[in-house]
Protein backbone atom coordinates (compact mmCIF):
# COMPACT_ATOMS: atom_id res chain seq x y z
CA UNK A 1 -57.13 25.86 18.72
CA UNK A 2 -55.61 23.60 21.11
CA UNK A 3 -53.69 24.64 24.67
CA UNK A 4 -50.51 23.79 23.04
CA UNK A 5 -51.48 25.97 19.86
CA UNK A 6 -51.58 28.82 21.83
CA UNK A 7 -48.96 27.98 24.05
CA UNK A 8 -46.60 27.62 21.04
CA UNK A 9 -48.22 30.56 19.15
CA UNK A 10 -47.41 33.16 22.01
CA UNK A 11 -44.45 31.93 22.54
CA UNK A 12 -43.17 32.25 18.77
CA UNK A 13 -44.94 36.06 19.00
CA UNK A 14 -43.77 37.17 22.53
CA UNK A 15 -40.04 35.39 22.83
CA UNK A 16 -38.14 37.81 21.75
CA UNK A 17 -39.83 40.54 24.13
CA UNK A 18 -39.65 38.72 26.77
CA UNK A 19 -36.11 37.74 26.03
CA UNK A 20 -35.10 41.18 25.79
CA UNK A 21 -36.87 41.99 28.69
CA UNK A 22 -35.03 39.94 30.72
CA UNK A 23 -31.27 39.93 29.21
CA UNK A 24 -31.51 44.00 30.07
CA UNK A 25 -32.48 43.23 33.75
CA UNK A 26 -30.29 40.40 34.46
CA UNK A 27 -26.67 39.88 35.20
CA UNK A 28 -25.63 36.63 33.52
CA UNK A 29 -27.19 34.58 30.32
CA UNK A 30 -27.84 31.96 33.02
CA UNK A 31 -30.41 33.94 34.86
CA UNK A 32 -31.79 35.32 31.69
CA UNK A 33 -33.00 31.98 30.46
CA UNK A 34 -34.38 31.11 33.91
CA UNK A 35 -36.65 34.59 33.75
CA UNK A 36 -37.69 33.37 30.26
CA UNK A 37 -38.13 29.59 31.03
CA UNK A 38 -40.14 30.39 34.45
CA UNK A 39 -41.90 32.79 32.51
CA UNK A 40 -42.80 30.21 29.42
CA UNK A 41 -43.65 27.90 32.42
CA UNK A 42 -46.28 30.26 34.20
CA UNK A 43 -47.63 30.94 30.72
CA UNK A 44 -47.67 27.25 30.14
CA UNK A 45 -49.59 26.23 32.88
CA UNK A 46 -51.63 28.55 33.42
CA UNK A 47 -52.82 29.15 29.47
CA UNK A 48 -56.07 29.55 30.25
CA UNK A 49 -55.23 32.78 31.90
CA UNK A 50 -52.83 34.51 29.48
CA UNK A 51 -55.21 37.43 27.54
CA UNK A 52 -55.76 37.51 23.93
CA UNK A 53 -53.65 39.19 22.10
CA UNK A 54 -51.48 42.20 22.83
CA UNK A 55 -52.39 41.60 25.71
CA UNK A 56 -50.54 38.21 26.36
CA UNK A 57 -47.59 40.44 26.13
CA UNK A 58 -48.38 42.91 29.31
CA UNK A 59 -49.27 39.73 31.16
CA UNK A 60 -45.94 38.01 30.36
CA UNK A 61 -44.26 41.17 31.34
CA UNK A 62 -46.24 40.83 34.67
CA UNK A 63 -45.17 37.52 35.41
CA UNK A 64 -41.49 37.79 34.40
CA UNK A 65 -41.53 40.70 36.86
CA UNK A 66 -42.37 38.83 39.41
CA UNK A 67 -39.96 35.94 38.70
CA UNK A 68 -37.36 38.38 38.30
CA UNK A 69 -38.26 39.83 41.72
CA UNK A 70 -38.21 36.19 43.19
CA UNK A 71 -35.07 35.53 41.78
CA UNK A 72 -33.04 38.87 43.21
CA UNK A 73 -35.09 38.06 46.51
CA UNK A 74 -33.56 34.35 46.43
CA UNK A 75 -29.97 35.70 45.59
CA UNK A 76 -30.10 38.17 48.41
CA UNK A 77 -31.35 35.10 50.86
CA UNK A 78 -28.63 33.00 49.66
CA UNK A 79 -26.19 35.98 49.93
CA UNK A 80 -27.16 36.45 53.78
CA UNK A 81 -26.97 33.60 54.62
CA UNK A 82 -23.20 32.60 52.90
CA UNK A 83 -22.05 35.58 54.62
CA UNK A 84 -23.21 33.99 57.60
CA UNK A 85 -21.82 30.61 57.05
CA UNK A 86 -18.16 32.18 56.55
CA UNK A 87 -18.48 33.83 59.31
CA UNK A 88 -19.26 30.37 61.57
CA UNK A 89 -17.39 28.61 59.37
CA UNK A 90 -14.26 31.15 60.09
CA UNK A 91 -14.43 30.82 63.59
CA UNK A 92 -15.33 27.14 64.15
CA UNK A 93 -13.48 25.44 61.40
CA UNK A 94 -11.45 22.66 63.60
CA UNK A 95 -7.28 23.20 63.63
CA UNK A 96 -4.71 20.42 63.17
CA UNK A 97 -2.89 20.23 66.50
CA UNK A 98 1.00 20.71 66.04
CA UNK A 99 1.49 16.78 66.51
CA UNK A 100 -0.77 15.86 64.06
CA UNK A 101 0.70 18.09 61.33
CA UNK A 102 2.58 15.12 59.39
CA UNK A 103 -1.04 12.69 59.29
CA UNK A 104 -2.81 16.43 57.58
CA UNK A 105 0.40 16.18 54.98
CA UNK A 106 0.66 12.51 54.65
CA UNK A 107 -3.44 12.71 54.48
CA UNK A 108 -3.36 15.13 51.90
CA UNK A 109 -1.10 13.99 49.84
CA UNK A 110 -3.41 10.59 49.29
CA UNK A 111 -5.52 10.68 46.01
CA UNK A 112 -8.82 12.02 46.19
CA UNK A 113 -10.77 8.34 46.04
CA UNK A 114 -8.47 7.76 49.25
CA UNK A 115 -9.44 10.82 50.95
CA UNK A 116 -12.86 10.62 50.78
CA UNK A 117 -13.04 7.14 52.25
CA UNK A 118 -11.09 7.25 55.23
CA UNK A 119 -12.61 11.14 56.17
CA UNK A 120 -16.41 9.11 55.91
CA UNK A 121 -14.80 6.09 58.30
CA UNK A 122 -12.70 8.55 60.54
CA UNK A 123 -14.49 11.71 60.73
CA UNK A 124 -17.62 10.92 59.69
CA UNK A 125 -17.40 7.93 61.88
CA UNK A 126 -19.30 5.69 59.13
CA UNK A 127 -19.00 2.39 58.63
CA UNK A 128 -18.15 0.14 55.39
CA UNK A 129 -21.87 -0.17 54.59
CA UNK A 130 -22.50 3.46 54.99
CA UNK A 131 -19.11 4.55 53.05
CA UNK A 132 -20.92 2.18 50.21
CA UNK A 133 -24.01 4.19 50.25
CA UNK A 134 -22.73 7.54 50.65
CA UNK A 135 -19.48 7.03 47.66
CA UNK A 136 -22.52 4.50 45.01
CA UNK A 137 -20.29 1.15 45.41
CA UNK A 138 -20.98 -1.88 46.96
CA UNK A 139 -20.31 -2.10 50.91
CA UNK A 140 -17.29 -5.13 50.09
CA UNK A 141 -16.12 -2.17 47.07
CA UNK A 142 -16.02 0.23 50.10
CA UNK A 143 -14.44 -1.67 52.47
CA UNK A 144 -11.75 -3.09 50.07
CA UNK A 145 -10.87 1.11 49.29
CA UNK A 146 -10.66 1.87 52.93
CA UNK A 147 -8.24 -0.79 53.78
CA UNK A 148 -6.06 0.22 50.83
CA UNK A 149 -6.85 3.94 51.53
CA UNK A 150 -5.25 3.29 55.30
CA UNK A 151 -2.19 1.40 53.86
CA UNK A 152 -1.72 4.26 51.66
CA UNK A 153 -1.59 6.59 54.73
CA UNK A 154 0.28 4.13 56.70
CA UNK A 155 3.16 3.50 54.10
CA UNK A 156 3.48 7.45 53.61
CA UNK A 157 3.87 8.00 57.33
CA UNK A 158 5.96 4.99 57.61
CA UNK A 159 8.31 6.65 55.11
CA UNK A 160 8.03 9.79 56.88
CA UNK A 161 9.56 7.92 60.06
CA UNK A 162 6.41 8.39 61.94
CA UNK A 163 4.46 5.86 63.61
CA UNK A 164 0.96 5.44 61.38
CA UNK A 165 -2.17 6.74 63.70
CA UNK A 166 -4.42 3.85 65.21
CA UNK A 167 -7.66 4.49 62.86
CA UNK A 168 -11.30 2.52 63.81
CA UNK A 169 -11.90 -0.56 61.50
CA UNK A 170 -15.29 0.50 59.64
């Protein structure tokens, strides 16, 4: 019998356990099927390990343990550290001065491809080349949407009766 023959062969016996297993410990189908894929995985590689058999089911119980116990350690992590991040996000998340309150509206009123472009040239400070990289076009594609993109905002500011804000050539 080959390494995939008994890969596949505990597998077809052991799925449903192990499915089970890890649909009655788990909070979404998502994370169920990444217990039982990690599982499959560990049993995968390491085939040469897994005991003969009823016993290939204790030992697949013993390693979707442990991913399950990886995976609520990793969601606790992330957890901590989101909490975190809204709380430095909350207190240092830059304001739009009073004056500047009509380029915000005029700014956000721009489509989305517009947006994006002039926030990489003016507050990212990138140039055409870079806007090219980061957006997947070529750097004349990039710098042909950013001069559009600052017409755009110039027109709507124009028609808001405010003077269009001087913005860095990229």
């Amino acid at each position: 019998m080959t390494e995939r023959d008994r890969f596949e062969a505990v597998y077809d016996a052991y799925y449903p356990a192990i499915y089970q297993y890890a649909a009655r410990r788990t909070a979404s189908p998502d994370d169920t099927a990444d217990v039982i894929s990690e599982t499959f995985l560990a049993a995968w590689r390491r085939i040469g390990d897994v005991p003969e058999g009823e016993r290939a089911l204790l030992w697949l119980y013993g390693v979707a343990r442990r991913v399950l116990a990886n995976q609520q350690r990793g969601a606790s992590r992330r957890a901590v550290l989101a909490e975190r991040l809204r709380d430095e996000l909350a207190t240092e998340r830059p304001t739009t001065p009073v004056e500047l309150r009509h380029v915000r509206a005029a700014f956000d009123a721009l489509p989305e491809r517009d947006r994006e472009v002039l926030a990489l040239a003016c507050w990212e400070g990138l140039t055409g080349d870079q806007i090219a990289n980061v957006v997947g076009c070529t750097a004349v594609a990039a710098r042909t949407r950013l001069h559009r993109a600052r017409k755009r905002l110039a027109a709507s500011l124009q028609q808001q009766s405010f003077p269009a804000p001087v913005m860095g050539e990229a």
